[in-house]
C-alpha atoms as a PDB file:
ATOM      1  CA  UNK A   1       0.000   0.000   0.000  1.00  0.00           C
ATOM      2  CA  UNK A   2       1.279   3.282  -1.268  1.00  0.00           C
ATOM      3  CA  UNK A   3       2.481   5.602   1.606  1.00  0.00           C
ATOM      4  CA  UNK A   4      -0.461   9.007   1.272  1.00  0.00           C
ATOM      5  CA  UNK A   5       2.043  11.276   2.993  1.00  0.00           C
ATOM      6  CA  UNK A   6       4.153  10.771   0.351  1.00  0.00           C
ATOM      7  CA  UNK A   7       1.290  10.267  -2.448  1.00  0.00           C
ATOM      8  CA  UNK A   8      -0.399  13.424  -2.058  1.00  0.00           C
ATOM      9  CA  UNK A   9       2.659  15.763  -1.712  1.00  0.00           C
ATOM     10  CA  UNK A  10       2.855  16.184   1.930  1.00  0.00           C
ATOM     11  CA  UNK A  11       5.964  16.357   2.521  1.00  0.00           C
ATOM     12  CA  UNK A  12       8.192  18.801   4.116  1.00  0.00           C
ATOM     13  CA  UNK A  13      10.556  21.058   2.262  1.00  0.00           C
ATOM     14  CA  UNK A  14      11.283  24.913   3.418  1.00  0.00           C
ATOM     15  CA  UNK A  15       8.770  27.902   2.626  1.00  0.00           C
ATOM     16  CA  UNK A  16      11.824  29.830   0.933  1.00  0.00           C
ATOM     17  CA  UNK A  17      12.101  29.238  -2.724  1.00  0.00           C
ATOM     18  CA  UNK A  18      15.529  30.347  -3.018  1.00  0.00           C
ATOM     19  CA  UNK A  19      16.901  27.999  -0.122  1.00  0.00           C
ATOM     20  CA  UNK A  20      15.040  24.803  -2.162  1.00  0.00           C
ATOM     21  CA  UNK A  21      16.425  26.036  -5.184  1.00  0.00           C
ATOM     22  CA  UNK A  22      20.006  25.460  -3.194  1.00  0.00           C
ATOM     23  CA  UNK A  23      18.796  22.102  -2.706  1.00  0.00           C
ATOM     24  CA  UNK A  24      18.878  20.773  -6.347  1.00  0.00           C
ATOM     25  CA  UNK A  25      20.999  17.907  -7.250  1.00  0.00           C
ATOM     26  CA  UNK A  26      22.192  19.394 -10.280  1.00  0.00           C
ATOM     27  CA  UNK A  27      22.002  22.656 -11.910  1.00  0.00           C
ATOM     28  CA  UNK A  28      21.120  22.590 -15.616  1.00  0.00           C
ATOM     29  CA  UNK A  29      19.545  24.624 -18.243  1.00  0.00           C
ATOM     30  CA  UNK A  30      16.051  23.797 -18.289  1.00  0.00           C
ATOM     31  CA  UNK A  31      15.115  21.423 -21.330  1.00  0.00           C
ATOM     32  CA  UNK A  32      11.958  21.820 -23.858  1.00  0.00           C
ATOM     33  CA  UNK A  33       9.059  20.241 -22.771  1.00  0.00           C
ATOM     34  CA  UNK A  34       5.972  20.047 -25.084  1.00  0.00           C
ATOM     35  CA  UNK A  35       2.032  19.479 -23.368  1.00  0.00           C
ATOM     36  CA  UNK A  36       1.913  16.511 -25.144  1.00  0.00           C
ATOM     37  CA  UNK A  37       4.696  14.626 -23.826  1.00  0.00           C
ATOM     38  CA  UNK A  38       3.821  15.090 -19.963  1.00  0.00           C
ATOM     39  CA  UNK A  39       1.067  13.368 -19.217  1.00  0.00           C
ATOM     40  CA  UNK A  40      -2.171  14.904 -17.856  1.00  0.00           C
ATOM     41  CA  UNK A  41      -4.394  12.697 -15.844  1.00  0.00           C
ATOM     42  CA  UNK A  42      -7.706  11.128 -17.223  1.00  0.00           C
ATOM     43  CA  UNK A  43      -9.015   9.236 -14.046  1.00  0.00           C
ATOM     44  CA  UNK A  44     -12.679  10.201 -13.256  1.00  0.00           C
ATOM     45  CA  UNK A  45     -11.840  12.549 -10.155  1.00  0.00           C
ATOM     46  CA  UNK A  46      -9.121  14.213 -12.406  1.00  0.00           C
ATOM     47  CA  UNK A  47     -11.932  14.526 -15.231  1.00  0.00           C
ATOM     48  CA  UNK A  48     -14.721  15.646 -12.597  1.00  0.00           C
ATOM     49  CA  UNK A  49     -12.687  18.214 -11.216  1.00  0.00           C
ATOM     50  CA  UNK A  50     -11.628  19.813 -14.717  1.00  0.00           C
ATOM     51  CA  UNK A  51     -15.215  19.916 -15.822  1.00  0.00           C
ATOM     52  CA  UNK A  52     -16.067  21.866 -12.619  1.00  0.00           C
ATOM     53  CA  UNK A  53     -13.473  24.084 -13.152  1.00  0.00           C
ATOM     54  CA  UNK A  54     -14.038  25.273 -16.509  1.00  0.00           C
ATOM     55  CA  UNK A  55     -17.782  25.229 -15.472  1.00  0.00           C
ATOM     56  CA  UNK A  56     -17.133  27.483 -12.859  1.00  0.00           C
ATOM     57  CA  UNK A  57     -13.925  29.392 -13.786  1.00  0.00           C
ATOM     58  CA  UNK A  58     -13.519  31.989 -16.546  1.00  0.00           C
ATOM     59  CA  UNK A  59     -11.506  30.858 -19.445  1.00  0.00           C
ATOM     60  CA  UNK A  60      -8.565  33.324 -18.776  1.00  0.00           C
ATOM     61  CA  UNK A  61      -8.507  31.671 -15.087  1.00  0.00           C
ATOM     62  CA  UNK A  62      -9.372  28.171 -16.332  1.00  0.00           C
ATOM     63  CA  UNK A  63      -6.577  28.532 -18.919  1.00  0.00           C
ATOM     64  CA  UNK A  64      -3.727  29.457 -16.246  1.00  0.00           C
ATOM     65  CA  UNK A  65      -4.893  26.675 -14.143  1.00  0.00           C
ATOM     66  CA  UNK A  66      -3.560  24.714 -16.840  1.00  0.00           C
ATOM     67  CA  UNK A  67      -0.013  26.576 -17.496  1.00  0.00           C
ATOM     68  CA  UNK A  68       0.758  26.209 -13.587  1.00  0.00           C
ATOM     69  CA  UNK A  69      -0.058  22.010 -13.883  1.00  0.00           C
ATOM     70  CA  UNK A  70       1.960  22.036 -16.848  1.00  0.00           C
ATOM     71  CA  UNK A  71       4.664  24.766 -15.611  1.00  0.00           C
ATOM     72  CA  UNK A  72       5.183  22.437 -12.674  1.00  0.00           C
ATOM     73  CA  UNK A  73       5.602  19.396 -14.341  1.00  0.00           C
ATOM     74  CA  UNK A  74       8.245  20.746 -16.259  1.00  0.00           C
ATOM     75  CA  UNK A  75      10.050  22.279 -13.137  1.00  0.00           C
ATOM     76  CA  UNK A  76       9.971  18.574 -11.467  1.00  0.00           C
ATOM     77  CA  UNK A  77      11.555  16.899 -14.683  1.00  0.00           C
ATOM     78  CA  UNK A  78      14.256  19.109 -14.860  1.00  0.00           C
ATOM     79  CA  UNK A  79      14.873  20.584 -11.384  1.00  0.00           C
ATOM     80  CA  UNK A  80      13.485  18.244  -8.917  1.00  0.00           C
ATOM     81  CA  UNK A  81      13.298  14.343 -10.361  1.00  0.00           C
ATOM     82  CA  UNK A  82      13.345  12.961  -6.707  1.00  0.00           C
ATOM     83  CA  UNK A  83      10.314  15.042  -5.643  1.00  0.00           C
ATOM     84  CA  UNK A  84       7.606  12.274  -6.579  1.00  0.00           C
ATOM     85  CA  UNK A  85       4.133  13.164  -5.763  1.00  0.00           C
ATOM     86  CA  UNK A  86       0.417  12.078  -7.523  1.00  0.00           C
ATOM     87  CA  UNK A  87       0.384  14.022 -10.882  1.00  0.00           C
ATOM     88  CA  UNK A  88      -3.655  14.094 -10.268  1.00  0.00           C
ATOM     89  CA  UNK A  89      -3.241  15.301  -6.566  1.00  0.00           C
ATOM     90  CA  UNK A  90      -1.321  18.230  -8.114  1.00  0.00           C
ATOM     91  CA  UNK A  91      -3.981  18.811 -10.945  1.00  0.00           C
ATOM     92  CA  UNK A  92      -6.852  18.983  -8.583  1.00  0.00           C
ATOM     93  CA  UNK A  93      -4.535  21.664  -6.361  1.00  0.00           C
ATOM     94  CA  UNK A  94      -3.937  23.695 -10.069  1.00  0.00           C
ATOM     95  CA  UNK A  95      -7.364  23.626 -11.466  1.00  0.00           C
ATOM     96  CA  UNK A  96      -8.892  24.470  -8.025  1.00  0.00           C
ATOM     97  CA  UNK A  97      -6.271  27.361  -6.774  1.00  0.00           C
ATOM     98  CA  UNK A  98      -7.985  30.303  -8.253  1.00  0.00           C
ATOM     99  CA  UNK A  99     -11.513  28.804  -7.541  1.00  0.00           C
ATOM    100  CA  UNK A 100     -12.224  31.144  -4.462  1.00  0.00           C
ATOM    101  CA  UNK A 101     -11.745  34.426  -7.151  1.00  0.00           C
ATOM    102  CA  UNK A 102     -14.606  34.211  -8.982  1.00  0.00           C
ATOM    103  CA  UNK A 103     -17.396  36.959  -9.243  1.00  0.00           C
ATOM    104  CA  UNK A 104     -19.726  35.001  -7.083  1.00  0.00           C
ATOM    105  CA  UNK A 105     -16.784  33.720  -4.841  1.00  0.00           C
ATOM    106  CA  UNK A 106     -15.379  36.531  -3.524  1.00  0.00           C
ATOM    107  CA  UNK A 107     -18.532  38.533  -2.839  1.00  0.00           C
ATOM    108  CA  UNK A 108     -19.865  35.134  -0.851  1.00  0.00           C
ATOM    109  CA  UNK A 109     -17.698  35.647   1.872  1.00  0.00           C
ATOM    110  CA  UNK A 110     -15.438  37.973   3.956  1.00  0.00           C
ATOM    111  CA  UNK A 111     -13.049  35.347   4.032  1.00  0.00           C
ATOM    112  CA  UNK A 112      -9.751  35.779   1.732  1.00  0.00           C
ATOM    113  CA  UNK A 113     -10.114  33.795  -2.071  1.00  0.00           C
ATOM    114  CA  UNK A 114      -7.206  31.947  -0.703  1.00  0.00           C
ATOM    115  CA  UNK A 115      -9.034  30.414   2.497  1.00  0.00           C
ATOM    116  CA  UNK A 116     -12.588  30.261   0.659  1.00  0.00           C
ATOM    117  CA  UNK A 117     -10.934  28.843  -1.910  1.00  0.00           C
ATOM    118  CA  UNK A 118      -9.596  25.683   0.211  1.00  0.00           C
ATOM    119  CA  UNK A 119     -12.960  25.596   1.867  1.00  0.00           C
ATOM    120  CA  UNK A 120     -14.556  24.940  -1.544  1.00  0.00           C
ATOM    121  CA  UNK A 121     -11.625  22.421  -2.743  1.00  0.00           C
ATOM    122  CA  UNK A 122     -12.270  20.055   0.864  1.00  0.00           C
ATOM    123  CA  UNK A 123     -15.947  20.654   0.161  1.00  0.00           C
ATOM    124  CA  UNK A 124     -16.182  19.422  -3.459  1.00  0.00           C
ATOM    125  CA  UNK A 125     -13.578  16.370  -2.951  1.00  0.00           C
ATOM    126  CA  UNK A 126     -14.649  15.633  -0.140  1.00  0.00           C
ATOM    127  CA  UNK A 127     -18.494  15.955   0.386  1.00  0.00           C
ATOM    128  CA  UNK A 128     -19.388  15.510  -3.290  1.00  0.00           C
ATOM    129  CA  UNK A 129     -16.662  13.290  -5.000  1.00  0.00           C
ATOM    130  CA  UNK A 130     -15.583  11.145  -2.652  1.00  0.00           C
ATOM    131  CA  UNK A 131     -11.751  11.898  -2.758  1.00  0.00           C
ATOM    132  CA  UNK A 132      -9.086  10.150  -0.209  1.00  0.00           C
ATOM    133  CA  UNK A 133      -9.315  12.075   2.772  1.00  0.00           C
ATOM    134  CA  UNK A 134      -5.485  12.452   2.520  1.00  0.00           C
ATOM    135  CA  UNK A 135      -5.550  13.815  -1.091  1.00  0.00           C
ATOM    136  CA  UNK A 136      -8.420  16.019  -0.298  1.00  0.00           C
ATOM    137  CA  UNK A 137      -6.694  17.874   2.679  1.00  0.00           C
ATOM    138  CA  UNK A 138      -3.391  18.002   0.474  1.00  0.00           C
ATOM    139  CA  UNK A 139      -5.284  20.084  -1.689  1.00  0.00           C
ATOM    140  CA  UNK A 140      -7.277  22.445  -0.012  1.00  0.00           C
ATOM    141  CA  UNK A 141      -3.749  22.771   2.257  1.00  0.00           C
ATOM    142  CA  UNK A 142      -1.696  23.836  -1.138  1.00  0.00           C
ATOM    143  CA  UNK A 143      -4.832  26.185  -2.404  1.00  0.00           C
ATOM    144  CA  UNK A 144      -5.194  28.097   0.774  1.00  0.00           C
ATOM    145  CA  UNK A 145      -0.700  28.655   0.788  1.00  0.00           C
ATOM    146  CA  UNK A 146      -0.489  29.300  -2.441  1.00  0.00           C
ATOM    147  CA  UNK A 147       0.352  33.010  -1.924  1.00  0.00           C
ATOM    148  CA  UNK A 148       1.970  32.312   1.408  1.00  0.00           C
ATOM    149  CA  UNK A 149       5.312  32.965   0.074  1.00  0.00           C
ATOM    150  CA  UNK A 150       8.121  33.652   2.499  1.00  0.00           C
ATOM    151  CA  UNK A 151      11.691  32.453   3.889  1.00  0.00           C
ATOM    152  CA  UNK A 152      10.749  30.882   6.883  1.00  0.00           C
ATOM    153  CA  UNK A 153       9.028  27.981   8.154  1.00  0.00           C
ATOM    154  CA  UNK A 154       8.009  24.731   5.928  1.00  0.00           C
ATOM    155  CA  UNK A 155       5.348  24.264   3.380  1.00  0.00           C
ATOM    156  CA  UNK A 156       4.207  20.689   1.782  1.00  0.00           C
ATOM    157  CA  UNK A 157       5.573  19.663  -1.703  1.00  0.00           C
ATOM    158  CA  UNK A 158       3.290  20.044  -3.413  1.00  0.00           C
ATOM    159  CA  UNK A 159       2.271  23.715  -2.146  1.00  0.00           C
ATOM    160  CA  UNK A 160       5.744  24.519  -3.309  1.00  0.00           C
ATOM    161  CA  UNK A 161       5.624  23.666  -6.726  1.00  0.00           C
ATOM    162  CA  UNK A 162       2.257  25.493  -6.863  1.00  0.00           C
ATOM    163  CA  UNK A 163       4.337  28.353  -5.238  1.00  0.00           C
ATOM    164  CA  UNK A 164       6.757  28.218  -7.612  1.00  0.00           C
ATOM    165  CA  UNK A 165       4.874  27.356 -11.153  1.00  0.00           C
ATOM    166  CA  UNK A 166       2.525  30.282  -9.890  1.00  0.00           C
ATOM    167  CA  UNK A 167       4.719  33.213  -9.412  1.00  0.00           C
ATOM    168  CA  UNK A 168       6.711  32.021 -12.952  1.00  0.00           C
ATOM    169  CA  UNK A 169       2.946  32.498 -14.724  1.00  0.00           C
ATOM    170  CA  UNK A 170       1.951  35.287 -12.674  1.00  0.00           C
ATOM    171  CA  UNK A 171       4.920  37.032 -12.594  1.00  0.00           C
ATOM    172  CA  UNK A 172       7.465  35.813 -14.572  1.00  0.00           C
ATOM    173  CA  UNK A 173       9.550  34.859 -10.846  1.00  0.00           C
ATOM    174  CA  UNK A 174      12.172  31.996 -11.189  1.00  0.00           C
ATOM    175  CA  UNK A 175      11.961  32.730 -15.020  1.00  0.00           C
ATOM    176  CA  UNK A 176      15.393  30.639 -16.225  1.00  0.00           C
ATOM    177  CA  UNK A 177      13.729  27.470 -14.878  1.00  0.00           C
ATOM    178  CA  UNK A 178      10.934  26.969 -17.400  1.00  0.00           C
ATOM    179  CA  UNK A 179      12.997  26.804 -20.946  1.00  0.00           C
ATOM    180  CA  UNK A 180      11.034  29.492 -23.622  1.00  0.00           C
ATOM    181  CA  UNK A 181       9.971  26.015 -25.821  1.00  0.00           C
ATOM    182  CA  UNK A 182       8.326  24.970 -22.792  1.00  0.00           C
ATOM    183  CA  UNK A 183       6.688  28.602 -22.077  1.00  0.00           C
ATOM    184  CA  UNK A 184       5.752  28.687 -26.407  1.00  0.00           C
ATOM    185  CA  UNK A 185       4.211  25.328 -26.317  1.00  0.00           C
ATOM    186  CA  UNK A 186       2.223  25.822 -23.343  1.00  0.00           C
ATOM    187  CA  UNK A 187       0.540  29.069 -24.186  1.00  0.00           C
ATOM    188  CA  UNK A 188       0.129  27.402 -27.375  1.00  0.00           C
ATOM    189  CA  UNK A 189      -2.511  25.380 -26.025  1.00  0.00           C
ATOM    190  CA  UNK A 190      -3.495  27.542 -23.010  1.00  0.00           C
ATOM    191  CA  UNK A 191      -2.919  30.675 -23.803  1.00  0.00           C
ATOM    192  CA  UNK A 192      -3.275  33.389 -21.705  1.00  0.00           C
ATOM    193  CA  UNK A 193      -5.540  36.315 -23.327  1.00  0.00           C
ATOM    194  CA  UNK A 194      -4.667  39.007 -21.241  1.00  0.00           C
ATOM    195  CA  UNK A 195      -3.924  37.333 -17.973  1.00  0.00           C
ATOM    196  CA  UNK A 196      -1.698  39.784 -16.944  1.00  0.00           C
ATOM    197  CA  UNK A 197      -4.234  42.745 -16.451  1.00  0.00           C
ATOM    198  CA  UNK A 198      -7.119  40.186 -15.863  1.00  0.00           C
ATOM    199  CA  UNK A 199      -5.405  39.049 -12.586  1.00  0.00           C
ATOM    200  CA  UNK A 200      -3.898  42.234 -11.541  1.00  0.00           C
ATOM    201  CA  UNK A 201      -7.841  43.542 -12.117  1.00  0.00           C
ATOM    202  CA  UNK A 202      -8.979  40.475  -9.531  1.00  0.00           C
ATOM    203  CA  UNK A 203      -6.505  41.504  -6.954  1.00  0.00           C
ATOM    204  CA  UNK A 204      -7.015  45.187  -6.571  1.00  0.00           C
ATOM    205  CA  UNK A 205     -11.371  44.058  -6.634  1.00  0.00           C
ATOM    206  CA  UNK A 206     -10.464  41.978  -4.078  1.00  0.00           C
ATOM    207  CA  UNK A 207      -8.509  44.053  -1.593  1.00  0.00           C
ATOM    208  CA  UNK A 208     -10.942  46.797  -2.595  1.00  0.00           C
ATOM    209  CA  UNK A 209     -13.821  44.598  -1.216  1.00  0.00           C
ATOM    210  CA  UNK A 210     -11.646  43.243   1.623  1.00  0.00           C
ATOM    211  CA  UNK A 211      -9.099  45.344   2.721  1.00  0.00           C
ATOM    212  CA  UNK A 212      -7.734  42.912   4.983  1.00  0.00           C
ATOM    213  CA  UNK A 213      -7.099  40.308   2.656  1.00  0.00           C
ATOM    214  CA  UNK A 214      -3.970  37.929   2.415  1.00  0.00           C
ATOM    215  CA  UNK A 215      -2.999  39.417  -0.342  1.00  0.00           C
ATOM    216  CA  UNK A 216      -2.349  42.474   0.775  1.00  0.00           C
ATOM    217  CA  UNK A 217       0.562  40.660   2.505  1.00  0.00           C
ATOM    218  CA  UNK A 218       2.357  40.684  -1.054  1.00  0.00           C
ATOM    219  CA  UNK A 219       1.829  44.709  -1.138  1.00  0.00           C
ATOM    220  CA  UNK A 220      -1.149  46.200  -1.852  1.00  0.00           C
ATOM    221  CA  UNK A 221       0.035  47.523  -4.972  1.00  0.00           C
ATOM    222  CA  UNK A 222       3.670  46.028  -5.600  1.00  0.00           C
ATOM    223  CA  UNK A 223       1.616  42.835  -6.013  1.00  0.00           C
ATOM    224  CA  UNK A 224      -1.033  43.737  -8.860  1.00  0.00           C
ATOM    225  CA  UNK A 225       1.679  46.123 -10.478  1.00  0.00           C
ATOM    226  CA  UNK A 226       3.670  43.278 -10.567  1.00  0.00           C
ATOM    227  CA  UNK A 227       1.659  41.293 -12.074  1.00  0.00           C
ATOM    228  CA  UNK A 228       0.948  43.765 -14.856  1.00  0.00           C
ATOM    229  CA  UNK A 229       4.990  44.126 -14.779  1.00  0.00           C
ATOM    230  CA  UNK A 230       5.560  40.325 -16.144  1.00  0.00           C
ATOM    231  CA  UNK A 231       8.090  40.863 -19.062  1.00  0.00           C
ATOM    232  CA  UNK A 232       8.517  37.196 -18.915  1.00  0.00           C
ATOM    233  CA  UNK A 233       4.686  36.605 -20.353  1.00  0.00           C
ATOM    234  CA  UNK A 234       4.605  40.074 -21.732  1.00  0.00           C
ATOM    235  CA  UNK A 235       5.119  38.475 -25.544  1.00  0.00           C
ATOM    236  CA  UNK A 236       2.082  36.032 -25.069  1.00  0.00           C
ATOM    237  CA  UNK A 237      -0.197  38.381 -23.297  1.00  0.00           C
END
């Protein structure tokens, strides 16, 4: 019987990208990785879960979901090949990330997307499709850190990759990881349609409906002008 800790990405590696970064085996260029040559789960959860996002996620949101699975694959085959987690674990936590940012989402609650948003994950695996406890909870734990960046302390696995393959789409952060190929392919087939100013747009609604939102922990406007700042994605926007 598989081990779940180690199944569903929980374990422990530091908070601090830079210090896991220190932590590779080898440094390399990163090679050119194509969508379809890393494979994407097809198991009913994996399949239930992608219909419900794009059901409930815009296509701009729905379409990043899908860089960050694929931007994270790519950062495990070249950077981190000992870091073996469930590929479907990790494309639940990418398709439901973003869930709590919706229109209907953030006005349901005064909680932060980040916290709804791991509410809803636990909820829908849990409650309505019958997900492994331990798979469920390693989830909703990577959705609700997903913009808990910071030096100290530890973070699961599999909330670091999501971290990491995040920030790269977001913001163009840890850009000579991700090879262009790999960044030409992927918008290719997911491509982003304004992102840039559609996300930076979400985070100044939301810390203009909740001022005391997590994100405001990434500055209130550093963040979203960062985001708008991404000369990494700027050729694909």
């Amino acid at each position: 019987m598989s081990d779940p800790v180690s199944t569903h990405g929980w374990t422990s590696v530091p908070r601090d990208a830079a210090t896991v970064l220190k932590t590779r085996q080898e440094i390399k260029d990163p090679s050119p990785h194509r969508v379809q040559d890393i494979s994407l789960p097809q198991t009913p959860l994996a399949n239930a879960v992608t219909e419900y996002a794009k059901r409930e996620l815009s296509e701009q949101t729905f379409n990043h979901s899908m860089r960050v699975y694929f931007y994270g694959r790519a950062l495990l085959l070249d950077h981190f090949p000992t870091w073996r987690f469930s590929p479907e674990t990790y494309l639940l936590a990418c398709l439901l990330h973003d869930i709590g940012t919706t229109d209907t989402n953030l006005s349901a609650t005064l909680l932060s997307f980040e916290f709804y948003g791991g509410m809803l994950a636990l909820q829908l695996l849990t409650e309505e499709l019958h997900a492994p406890t331990e798979q469920a909870e390693s989830v909703a734990e990577a959705v609700i850190r997903h913009q808990d960046l910071g030096t100290e302390g530890k973070i699961t696995v599999l909330g670091q990759v999501l971290q990491m393959a995040t920030v790269f789409d977001n913001m163009g952060l840890h850009a000579t990881l991700i090879s262009k190929a790999t960044i030409e392919d992927v918008v290719q087939h997911y491509p982003r349609k304004g992102w840039s100013a559609c996300f930076a747009a979400t985070i100044r609604k939301e810390n203009g409906l909740k001022p005391w939102a997590h994100t405001t922990k990434l500055g209130e406007e550093d963040f979203p002008g960062g985001v708008e700042g991404n000369e990494v994605m700027r050729p694909y926007d």
